[in-house]
N, C-alpha and C. Protein backbone atom coordinates (compact mmCIF):
# COMPACT_ATOMS: atom_id res chain seq x y z
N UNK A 1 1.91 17.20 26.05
CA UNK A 1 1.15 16.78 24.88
C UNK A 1 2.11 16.32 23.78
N UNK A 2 1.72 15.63 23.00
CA UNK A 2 2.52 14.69 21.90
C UNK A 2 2.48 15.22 20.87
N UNK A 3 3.69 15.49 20.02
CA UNK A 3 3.82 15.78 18.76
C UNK A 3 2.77 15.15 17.67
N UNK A 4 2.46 15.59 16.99
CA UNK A 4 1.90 14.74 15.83
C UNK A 4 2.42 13.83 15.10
N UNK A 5 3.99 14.19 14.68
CA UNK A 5 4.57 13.24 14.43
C UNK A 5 4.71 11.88 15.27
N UNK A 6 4.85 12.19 16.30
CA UNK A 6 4.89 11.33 17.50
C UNK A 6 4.09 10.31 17.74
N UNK A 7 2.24 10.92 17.62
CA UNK A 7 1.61 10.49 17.62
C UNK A 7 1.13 9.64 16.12
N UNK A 8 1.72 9.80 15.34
CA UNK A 8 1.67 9.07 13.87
C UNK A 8 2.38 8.12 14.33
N UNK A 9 3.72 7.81 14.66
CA UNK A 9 4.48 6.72 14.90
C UNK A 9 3.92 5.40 16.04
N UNK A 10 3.02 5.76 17.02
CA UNK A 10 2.52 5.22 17.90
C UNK A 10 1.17 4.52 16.77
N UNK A 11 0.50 5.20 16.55
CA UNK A 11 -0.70 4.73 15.15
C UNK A 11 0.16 3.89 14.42
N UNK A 12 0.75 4.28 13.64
CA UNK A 12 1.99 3.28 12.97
C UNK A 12 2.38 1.99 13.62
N UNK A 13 2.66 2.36 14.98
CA UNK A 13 3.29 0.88 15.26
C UNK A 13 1.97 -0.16 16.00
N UNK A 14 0.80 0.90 16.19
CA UNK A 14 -0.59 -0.29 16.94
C UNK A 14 -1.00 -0.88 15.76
N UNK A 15 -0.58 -0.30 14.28
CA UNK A 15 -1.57 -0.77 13.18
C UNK A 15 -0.39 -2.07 12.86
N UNK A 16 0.58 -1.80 12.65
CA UNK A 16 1.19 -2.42 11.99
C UNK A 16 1.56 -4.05 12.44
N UNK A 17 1.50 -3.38 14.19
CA UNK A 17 1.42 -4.95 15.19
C UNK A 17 0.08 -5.89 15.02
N UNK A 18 -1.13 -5.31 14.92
CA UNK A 18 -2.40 -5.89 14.45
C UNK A 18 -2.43 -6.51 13.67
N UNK A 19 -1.75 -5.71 12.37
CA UNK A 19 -1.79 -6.15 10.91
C UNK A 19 -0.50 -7.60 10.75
N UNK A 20 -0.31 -7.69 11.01
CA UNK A 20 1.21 -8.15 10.90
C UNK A 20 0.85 -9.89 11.92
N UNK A 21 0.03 -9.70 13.15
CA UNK A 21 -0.23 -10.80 13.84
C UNK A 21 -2.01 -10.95 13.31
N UNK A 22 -1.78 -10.90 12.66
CA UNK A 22 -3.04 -11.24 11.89
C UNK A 22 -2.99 -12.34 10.56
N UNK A 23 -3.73 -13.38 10.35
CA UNK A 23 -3.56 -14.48 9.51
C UNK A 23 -4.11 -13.61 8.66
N UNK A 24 -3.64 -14.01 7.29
CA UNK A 24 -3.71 -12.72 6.17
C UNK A 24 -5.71 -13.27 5.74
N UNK A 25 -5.85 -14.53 5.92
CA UNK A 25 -7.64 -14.85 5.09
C UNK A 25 -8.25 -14.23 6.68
N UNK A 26 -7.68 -13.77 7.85
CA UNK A 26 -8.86 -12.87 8.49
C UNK A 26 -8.71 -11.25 8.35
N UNK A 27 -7.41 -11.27 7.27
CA UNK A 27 -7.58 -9.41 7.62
C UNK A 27 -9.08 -8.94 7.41
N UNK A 28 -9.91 -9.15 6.10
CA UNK A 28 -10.85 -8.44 6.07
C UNK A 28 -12.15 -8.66 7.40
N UNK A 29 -12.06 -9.59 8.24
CA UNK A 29 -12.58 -10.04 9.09
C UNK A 29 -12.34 -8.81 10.02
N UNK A 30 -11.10 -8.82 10.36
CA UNK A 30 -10.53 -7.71 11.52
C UNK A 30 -10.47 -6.43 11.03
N UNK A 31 -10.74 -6.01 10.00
CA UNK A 31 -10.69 -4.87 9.17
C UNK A 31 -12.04 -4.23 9.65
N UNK A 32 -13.39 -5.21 9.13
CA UNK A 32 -14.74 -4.88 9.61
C UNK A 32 -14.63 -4.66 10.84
N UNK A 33 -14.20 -5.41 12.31
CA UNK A 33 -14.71 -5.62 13.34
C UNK A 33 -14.50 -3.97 13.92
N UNK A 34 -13.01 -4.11 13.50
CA UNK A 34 -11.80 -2.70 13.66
C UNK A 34 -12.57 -1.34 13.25
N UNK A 35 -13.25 -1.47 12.25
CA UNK A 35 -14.23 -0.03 12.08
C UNK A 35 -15.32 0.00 12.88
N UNK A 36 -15.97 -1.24 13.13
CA UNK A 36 -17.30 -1.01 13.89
C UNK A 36 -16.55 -0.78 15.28
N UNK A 37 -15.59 -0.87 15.79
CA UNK A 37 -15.21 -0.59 16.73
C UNK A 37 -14.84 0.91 16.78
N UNK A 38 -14.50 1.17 16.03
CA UNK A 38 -14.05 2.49 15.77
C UNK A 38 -15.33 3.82 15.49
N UNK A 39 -16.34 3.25 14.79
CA UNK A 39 -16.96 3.96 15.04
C UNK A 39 -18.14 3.75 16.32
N UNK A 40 -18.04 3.07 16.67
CA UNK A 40 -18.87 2.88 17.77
C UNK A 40 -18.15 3.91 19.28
N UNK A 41 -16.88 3.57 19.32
CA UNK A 41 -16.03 4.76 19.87
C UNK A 41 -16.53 6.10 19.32
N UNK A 42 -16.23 6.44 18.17
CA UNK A 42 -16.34 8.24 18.03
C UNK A 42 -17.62 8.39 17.83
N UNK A 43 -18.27 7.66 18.26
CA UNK A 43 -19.97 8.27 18.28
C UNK A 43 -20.64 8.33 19.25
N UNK A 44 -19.10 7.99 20.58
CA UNK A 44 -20.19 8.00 22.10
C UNK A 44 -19.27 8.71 22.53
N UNK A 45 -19.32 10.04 22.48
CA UNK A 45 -18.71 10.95 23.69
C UNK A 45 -18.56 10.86 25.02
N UNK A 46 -19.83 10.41 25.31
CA UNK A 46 -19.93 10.08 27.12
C UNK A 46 -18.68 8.84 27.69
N UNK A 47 -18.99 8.28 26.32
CA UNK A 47 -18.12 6.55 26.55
C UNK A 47 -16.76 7.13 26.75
N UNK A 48 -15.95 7.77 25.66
CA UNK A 48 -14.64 8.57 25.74
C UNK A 48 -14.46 9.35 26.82
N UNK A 49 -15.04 9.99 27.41
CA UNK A 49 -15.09 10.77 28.13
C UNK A 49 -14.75 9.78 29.61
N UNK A 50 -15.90 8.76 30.02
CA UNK A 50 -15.37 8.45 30.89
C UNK A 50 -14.14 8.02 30.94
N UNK A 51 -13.98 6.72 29.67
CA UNK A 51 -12.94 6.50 29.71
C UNK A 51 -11.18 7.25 29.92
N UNK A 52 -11.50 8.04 29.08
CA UNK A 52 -9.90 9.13 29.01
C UNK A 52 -10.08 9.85 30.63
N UNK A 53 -10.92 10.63 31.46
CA UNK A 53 -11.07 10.84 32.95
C UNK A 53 -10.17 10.07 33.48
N UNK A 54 -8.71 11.49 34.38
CA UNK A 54 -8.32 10.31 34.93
C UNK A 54 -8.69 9.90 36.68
N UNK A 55 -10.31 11.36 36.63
CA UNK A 55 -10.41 11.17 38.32
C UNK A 55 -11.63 9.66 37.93
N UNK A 56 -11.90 8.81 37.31
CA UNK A 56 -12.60 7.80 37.24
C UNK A 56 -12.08 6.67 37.81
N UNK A 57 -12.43 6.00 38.61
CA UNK A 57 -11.84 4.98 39.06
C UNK A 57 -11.35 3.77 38.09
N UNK A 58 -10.41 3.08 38.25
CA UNK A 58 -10.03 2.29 36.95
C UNK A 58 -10.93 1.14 37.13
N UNK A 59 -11.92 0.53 37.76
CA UNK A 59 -12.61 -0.16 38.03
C UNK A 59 -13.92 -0.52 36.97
N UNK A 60 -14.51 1.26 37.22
CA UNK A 60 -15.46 1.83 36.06
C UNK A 60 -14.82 1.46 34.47
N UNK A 61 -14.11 2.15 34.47
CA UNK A 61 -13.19 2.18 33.46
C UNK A 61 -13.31 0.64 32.94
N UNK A 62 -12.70 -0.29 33.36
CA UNK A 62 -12.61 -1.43 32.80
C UNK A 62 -14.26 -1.90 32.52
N UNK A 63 -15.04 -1.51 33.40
CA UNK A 63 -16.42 -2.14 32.91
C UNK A 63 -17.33 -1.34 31.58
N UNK A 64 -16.98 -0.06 31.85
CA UNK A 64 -17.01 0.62 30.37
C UNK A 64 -16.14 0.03 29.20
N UNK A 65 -15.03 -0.29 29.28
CA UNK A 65 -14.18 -0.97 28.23
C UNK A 65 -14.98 -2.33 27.77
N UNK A 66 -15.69 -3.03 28.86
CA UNK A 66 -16.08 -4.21 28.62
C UNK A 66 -17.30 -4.11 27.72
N UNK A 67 -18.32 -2.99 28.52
CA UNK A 67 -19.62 -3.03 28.03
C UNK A 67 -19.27 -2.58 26.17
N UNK A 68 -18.49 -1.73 26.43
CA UNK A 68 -17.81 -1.25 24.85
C UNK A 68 -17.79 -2.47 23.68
N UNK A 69 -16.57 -3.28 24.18
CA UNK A 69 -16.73 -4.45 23.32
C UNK A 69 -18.08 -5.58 23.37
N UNK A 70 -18.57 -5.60 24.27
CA UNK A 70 -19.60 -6.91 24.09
C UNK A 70 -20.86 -5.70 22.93
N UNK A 71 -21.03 -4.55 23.45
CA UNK A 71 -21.51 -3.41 22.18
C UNK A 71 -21.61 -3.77 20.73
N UNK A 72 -20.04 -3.79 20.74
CA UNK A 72 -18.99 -3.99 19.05
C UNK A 72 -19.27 -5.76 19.13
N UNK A 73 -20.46 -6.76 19.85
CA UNK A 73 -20.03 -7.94 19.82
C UNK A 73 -18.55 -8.96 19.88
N UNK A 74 -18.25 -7.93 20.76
CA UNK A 74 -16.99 -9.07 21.33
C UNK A 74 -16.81 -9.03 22.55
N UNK A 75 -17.46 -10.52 22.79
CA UNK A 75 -17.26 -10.69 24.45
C UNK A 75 -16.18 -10.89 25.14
N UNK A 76 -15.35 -10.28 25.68
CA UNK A 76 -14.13 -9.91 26.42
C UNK A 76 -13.93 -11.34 27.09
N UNK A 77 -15.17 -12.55 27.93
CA UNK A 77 -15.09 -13.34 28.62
C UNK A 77 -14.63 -15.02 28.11
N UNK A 78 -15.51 -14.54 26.67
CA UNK A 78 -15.83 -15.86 25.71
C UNK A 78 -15.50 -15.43 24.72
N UNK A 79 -13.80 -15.19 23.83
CA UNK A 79 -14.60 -14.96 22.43
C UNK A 79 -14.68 -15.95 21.68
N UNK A 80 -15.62 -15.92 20.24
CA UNK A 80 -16.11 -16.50 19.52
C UNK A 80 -14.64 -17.09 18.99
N UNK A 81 -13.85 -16.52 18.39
CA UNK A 81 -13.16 -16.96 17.47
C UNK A 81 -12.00 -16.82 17.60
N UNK A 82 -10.72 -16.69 16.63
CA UNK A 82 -9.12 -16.38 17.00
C UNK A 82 -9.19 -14.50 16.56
N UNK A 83 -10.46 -14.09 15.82
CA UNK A 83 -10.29 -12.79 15.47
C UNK A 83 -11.36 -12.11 16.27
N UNK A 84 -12.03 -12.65 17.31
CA UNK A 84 -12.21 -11.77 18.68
C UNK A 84 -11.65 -11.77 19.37
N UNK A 85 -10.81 -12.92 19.79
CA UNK A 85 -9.69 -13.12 20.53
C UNK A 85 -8.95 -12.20 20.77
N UNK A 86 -7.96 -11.98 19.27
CA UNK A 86 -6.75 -11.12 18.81
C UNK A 86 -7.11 -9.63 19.31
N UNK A 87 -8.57 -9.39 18.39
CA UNK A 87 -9.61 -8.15 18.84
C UNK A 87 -9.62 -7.53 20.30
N UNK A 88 -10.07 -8.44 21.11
CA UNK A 88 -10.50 -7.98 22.68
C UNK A 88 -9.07 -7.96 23.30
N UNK A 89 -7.74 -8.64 22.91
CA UNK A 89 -6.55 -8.81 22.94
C UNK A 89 -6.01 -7.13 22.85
N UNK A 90 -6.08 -6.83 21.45
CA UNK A 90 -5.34 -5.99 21.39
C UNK A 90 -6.32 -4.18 21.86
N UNK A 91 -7.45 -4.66 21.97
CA UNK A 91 -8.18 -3.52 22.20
C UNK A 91 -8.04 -3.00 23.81
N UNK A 92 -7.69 -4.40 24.56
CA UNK A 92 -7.07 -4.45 26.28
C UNK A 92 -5.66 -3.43 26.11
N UNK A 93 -4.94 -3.64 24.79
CA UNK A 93 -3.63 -3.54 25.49
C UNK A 93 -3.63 -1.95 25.28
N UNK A 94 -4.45 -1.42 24.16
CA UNK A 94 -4.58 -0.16 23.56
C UNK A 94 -5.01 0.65 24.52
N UNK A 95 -6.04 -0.19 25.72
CA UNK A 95 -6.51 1.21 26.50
C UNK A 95 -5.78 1.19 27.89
N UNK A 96 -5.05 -0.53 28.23
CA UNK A 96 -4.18 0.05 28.95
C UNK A 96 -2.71 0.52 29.19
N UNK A 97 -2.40 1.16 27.84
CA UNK A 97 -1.47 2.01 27.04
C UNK A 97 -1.82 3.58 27.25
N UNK A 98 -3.26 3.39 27.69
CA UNK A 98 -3.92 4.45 27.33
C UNK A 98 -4.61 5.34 26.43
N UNK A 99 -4.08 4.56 25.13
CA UNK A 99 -3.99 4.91 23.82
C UNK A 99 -5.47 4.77 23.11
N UNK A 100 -6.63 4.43 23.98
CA UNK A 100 -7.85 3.70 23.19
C UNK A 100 -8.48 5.08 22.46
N UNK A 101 -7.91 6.83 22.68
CA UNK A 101 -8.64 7.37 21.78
C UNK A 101 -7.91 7.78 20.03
N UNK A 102 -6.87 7.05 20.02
CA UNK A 102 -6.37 6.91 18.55
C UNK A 102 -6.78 5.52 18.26
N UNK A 103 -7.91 4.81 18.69
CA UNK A 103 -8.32 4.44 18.05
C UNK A 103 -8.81 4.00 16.50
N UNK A 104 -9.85 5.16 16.04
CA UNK A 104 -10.54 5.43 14.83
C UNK A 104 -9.29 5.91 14.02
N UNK A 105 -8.21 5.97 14.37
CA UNK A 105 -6.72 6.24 13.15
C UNK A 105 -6.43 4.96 13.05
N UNK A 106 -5.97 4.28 13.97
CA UNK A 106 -6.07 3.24 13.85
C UNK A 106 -6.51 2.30 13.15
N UNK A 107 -8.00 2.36 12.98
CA UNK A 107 -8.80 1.92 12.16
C UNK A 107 -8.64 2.36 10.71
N UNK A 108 -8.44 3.71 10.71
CA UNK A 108 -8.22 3.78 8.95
C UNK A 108 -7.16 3.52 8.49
N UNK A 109 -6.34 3.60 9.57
CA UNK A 109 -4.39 2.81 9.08
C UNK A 109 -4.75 1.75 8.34
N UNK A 110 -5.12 0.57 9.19
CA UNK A 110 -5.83 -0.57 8.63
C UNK A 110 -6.22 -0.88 7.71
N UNK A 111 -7.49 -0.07 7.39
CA UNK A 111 -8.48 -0.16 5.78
C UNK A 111 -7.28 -0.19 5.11
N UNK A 112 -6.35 1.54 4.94
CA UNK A 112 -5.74 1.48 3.91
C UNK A 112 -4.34 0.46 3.40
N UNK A 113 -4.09 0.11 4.60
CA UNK A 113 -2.93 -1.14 4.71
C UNK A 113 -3.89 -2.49 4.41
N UNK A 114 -5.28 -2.82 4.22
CA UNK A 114 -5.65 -3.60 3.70
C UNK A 114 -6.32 -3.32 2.59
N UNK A 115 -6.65 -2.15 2.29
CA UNK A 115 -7.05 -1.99 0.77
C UNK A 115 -5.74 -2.11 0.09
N UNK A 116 -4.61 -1.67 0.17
CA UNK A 116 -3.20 -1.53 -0.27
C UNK A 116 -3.09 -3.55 -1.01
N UNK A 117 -3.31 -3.81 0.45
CA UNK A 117 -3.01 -5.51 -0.10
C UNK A 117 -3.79 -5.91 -0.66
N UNK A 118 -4.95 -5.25 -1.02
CA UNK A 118 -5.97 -6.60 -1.76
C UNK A 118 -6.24 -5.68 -3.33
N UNK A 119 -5.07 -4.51 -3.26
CA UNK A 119 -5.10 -3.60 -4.78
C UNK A 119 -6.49 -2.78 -5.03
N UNK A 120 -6.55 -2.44 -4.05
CA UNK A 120 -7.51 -1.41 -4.16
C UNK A 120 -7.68 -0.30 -3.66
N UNK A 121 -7.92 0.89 -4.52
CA UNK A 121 -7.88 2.71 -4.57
C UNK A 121 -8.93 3.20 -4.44
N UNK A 122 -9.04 4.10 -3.23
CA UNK A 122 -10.44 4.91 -2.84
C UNK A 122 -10.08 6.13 -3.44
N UNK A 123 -11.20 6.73 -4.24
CA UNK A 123 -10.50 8.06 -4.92
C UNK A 123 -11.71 8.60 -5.03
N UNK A 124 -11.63 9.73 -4.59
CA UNK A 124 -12.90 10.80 -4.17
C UNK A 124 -12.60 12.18 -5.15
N UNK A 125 -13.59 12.17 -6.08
CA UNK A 125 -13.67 13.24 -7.31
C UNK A 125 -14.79 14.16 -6.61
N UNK A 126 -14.14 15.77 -6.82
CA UNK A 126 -15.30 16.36 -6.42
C UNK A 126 -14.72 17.29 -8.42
N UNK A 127 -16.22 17.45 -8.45
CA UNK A 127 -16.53 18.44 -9.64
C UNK A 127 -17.76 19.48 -9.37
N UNK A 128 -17.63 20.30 -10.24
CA UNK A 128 -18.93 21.21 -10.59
C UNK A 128 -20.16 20.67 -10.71
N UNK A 129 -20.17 19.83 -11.85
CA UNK A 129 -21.50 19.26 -11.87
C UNK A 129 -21.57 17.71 -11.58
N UNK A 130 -23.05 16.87 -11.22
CA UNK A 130 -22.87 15.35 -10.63
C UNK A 130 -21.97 14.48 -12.16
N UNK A 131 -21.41 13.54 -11.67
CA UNK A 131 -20.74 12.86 -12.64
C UNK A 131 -21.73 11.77 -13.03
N UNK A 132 -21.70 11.44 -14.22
CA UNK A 132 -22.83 10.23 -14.95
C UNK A 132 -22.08 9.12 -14.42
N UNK A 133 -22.96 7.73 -14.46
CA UNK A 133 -22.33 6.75 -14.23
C UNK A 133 -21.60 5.93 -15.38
N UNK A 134 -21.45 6.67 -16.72
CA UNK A 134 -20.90 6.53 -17.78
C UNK A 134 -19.60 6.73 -17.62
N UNK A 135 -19.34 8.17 -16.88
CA UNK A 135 -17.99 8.68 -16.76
C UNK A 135 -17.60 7.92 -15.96
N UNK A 136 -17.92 7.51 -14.93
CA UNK A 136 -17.51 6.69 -13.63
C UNK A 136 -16.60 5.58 -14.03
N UNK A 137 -18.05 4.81 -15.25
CA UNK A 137 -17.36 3.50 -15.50
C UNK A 137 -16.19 3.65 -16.36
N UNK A 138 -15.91 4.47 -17.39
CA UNK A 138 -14.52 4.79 -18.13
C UNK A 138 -13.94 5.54 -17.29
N UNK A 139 -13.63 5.79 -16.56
CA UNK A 139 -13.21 6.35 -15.47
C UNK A 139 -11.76 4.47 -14.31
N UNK A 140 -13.01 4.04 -14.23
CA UNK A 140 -13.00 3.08 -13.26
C UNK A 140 -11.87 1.95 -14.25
N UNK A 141 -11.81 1.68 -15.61
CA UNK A 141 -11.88 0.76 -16.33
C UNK A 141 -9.84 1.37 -16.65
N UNK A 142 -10.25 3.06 -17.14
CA UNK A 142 -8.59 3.34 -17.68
C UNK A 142 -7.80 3.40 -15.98
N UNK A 143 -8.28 3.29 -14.71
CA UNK A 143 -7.67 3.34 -13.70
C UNK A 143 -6.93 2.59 -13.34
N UNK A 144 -8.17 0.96 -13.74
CA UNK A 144 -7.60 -0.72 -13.79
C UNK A 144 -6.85 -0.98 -14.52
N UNK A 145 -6.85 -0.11 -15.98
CA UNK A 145 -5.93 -0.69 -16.84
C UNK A 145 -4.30 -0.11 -16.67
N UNK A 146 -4.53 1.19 -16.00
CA UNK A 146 -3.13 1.96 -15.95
C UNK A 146 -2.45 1.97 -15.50
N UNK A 147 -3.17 1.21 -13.83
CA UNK A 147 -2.80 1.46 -12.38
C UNK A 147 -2.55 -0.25 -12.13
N UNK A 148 -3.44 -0.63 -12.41
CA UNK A 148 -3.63 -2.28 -12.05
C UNK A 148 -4.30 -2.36 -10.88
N UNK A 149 -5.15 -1.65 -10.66
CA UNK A 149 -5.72 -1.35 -8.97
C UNK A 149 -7.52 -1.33 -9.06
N UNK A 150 -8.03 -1.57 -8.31
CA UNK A 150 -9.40 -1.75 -7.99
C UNK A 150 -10.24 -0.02 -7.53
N UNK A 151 -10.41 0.61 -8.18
CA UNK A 151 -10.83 1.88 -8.00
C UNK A 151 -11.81 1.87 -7.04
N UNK A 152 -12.24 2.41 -5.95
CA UNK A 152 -13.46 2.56 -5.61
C UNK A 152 -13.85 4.25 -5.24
N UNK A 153 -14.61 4.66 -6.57
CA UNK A 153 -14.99 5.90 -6.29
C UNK A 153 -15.87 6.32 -6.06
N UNK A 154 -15.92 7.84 -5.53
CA UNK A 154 -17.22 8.65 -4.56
C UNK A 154 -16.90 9.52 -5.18
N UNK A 155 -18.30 10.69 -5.48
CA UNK A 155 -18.21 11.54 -6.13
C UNK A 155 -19.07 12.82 -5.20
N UNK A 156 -18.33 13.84 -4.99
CA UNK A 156 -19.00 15.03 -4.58
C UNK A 156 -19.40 16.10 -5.39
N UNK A 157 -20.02 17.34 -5.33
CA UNK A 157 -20.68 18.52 -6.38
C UNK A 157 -20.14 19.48 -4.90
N UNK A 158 -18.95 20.72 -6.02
CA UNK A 158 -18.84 21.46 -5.07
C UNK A 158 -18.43 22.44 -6.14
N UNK A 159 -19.75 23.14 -6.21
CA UNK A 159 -20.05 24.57 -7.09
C UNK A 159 -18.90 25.45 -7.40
N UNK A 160 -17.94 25.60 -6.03
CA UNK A 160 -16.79 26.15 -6.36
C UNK A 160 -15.58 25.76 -7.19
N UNK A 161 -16.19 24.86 -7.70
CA UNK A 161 -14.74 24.67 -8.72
C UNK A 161 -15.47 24.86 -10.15
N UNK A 162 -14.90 25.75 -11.08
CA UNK A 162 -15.18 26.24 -12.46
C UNK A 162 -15.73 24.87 -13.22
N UNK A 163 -14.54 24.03 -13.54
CA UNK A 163 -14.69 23.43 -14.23
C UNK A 163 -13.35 22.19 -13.77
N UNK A 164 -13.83 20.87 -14.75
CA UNK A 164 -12.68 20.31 -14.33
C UNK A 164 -12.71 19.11 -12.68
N UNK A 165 -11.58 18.80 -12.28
CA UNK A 165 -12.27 18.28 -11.04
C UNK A 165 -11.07 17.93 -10.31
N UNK A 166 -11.21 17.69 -8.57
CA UNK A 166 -10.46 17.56 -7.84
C UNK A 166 -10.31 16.06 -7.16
N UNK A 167 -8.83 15.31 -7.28
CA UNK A 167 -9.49 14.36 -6.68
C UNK A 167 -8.46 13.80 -5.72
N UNK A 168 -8.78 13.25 -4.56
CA UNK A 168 -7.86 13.10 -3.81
C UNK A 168 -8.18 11.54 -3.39
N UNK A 169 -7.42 10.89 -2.87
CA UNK A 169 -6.68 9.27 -2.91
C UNK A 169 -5.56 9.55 -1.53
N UNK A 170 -6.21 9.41 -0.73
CA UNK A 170 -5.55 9.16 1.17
C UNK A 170 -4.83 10.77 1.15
N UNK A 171 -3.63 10.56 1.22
CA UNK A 171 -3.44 11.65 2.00
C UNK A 171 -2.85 12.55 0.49
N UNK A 172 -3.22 12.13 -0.92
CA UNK A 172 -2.66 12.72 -2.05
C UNK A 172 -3.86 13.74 -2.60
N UNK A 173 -3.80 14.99 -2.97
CA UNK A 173 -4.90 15.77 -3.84
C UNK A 173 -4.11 15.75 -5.16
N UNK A 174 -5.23 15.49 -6.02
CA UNK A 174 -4.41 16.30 -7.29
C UNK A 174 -5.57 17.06 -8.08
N UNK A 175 -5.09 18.08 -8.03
CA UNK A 175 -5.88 19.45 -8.59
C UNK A 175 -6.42 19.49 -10.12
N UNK A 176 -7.33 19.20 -10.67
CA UNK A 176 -7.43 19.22 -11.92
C UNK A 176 -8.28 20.44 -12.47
N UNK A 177 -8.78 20.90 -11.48
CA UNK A 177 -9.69 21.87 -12.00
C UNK A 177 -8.98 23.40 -12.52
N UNK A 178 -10.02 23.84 -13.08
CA UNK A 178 -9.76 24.94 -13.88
C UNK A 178 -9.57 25.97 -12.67
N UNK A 179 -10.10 26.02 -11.83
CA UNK A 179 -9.53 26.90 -10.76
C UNK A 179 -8.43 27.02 -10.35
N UNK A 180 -7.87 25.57 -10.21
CA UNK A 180 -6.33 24.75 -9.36
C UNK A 180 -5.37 25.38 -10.45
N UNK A 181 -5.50 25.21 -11.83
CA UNK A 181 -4.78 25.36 -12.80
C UNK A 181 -4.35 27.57 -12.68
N UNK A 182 -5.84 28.13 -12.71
CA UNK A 182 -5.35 29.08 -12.58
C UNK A 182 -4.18 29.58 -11.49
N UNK A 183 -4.39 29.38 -10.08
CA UNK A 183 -4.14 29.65 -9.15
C UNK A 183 -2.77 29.26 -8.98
N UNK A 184 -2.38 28.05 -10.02
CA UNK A 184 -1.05 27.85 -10.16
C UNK A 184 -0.81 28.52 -11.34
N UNK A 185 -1.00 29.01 -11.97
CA UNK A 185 -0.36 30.25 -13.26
C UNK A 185 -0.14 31.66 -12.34
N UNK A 186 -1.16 32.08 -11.70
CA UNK A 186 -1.31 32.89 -10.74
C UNK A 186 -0.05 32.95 -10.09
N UNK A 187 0.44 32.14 -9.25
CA UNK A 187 1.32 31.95 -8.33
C UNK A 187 2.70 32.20 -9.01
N UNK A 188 3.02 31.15 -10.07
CA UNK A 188 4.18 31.32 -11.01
C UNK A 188 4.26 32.54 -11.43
N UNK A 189 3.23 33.18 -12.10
CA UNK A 189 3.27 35.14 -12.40
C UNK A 189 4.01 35.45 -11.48
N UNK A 190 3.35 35.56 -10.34
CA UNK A 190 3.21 36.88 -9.40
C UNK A 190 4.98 36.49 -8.55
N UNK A 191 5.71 35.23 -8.64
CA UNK A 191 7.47 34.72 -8.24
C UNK A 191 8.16 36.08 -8.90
């Protein structure tokens, strides 16, 4: 079995080969196709299942791969365009790598390597109570002005935090709440 690290570097290098042989006016093209593909994968167990089996004949296998994409609308035989092409291209080489269930990482590599380029920040606030869409928008406005970046936020209600709010942006948290704050006074005490 593969390190995690390991397995980050392999995600790393399927995203980056996609991204990279990709004409930059179809990333968001291949961005969409790349999630519906992705979730169309982690929502069929049976589909994964056959596929990853390695007493399945590779025969099956390829016609499951097929029925998969013409699914996600991309016909493996005919495609439409240079970004089903690239698509049914690189989605061949992924599963016979073996690699087709890092998939859906794959896919979010992507988003965020194309939200990155087109300046835009997914940032997920959870607080105590629902946030107005007042706060949102001054919220959204000192982000653009500070950051220079395109905010796009989601807001959760999670009772357990006092006061204050938590918000995290990919793989970053930053603790704002009155809880977070204690728990770091807490910690510094008790050194």
């Amino acid at each position: 079995m593969r390190s995690k690290k390991a397995n980050s570097k392999i995600i790393k290098g399927y995203t980056k080969a996609l991204f990279e042989s990709s004409e930059p006016n179809q990333l968001e093209q291949v961005n969409n196709k790349l999630m519906l593909l992705a979730e169309v994968w982690s929502s069929n167990s049976e589909l994964v299942e056959l596929i990853s089996d390695p007493a399945i004949q590779s025969e099956k296998k390829l016609l499951s791969l097929r029925i998969f994409l013409e699914v996600c609308g991309l016909n493996p035989s005919q495609p439409i365009d240079e970004v089903d092409k690239r698509l049914v291209s690189f989605v061949n080489l992924v599963f016979e790598n073996g690699r087709l269930a890092i998939l859906p990482e794959i896919s979010t590599r992507f988003t965020l390597m194309f939200e990155r380029l087109k300046h835009i920040l997914r940032l997920e606030i959870k607080t105590a109570y629902p946030v107005e869409e007042a706060q949102i928008a001054k919220l959204t406005e000192a982000v653009e002005a500070r950051l220079g970046v395109k905010p796009i936020i989601s807001t959760t209600v999670d009772p357990n935090i006092i006061g204050g709010m938590i918000v995290t942006s990919g793989d970053k948290l930053y603790d704002l709440s009155i809880r977070g704050g204690l728990e770091r006074a807490r910690s510094i005490l008790s050194v």
